[in-house]
Protein backbone atom coordinates (compact mmCIF):
# COMPACT_ATOMS: atom_id res chain seq x y z
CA UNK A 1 116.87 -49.96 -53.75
CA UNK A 2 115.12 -52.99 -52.35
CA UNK A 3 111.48 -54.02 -51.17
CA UNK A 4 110.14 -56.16 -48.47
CA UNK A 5 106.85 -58.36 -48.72
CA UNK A 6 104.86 -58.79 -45.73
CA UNK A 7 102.43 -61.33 -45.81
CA UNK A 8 99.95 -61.37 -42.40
CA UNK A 9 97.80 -64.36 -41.95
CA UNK A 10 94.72 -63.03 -39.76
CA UNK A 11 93.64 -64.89 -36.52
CA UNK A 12 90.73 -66.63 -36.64
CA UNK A 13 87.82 -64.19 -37.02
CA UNK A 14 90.56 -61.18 -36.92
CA UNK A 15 90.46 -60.43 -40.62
CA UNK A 16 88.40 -57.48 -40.68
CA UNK A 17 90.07 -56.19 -37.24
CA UNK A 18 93.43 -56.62 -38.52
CA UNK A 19 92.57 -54.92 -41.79
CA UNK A 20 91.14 -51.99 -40.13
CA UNK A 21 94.16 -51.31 -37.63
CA UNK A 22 96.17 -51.80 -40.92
CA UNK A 23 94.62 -49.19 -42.74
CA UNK A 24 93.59 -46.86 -39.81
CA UNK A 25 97.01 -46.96 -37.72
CA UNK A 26 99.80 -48.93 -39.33
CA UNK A 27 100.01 -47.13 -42.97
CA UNK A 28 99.26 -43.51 -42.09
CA UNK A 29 102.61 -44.02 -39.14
CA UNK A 30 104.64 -45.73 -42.33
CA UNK A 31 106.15 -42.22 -43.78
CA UNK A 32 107.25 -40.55 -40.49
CA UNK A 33 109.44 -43.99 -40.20
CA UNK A 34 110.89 -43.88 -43.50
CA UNK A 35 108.28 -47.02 -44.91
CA UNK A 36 107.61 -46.14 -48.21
CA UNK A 37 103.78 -48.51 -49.12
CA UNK A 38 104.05 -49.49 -52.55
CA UNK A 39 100.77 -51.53 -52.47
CA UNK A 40 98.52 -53.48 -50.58
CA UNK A 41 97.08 -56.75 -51.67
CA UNK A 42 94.73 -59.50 -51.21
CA UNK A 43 94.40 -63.12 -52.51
CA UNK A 44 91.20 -64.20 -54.33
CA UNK A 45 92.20 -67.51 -52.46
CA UNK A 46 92.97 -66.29 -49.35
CA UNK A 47 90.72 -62.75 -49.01
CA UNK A 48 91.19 -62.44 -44.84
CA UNK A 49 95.01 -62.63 -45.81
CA UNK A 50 96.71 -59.30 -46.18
CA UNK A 51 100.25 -58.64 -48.39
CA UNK A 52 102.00 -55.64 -49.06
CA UNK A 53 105.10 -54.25 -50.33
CA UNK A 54 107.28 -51.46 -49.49
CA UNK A 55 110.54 -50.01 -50.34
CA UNK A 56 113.58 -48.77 -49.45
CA UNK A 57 116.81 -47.04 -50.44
CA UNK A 58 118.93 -50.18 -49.05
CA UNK A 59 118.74 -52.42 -46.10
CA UNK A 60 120.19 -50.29 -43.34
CA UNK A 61 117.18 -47.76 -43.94
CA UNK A 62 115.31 -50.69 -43.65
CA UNK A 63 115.72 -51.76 -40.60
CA UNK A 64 116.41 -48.10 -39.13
CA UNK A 65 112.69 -47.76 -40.50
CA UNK A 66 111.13 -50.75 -38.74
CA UNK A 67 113.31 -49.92 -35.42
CA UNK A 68 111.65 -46.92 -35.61
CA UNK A 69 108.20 -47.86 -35.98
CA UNK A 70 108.42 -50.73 -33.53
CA UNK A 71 109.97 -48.28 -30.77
CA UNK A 72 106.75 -45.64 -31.25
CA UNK A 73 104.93 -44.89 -28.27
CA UNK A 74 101.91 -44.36 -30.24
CA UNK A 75 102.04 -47.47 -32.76
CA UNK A 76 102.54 -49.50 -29.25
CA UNK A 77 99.12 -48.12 -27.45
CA UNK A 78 97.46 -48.51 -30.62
CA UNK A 79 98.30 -51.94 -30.91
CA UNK A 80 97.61 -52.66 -27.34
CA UNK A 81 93.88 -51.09 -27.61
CA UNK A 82 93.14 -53.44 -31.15
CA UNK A 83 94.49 -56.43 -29.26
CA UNK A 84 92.44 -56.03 -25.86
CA UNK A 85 90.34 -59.69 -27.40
CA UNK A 86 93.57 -61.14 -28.48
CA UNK A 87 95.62 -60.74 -31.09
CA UNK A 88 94.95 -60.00 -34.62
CA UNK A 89 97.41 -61.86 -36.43
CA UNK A 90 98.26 -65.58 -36.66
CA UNK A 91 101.49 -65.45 -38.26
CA UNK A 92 103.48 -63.25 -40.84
CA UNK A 93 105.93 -63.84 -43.24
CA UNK A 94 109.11 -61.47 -44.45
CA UNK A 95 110.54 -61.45 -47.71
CA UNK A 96 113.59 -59.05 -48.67
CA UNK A 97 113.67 -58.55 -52.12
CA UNK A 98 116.41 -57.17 -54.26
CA UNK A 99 115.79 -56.01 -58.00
CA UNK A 100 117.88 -58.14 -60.72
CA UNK A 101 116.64 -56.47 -63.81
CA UNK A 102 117.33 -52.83 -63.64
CA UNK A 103 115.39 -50.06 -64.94
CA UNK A 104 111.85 -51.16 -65.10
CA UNK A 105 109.54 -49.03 -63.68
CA UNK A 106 107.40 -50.32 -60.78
CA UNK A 107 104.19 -48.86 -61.71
């Protein structure tokens, strides 16, 4: 099992925007691609940023899962409609994460 943390830093004035095609078009495509959403975050210091973590059964389905989403015709218009004012996000960040304690429970 491992997890990847996305962090997305918003463009200026994008928060909200990018938070909305987040929630309305990104997450409800992440099952159909094998993206299992663990959580979604925010930082008291940073509130426009958005972080969240997903999992998967090894890194293989991990990147099957994100060639997947990336190659959807559907994720692809809907990104092109929320972007038609420039883009929503400034920069991202990916972390790959690997477990090193076994057998806690990621509740």
């Amino acid at each position: 099992m491992i997890f990847e943390l996305r962090i997305y830093e918003p463009a200026e004035r994008r928060a909200e925007a990018l938070r909305a095609r987040f929630e309305n078009e990104v997450v409800p495509r992440f099952a159909k691609h094998g993206i299992e959403l663990m959580g979604v975050f925010q930082s008291p210091d940073a509130p426009g940023r958005l972080t969240y973590l997903t999992r998967y059964a090894d890194e293989d389905a991990r990147k099957r899962a994100w060639a997947s989403f990336g190659a959807d015709p559907d994720w692809a218009a809907a990104k092109a409609a929320s972007e038609a004012n420039g883009p929503l996000m400034k920069s991202q960040t990916i972390s790959v994460l690997e477990p090193i304690i076994g057998g806690l429970p990621l509740t």
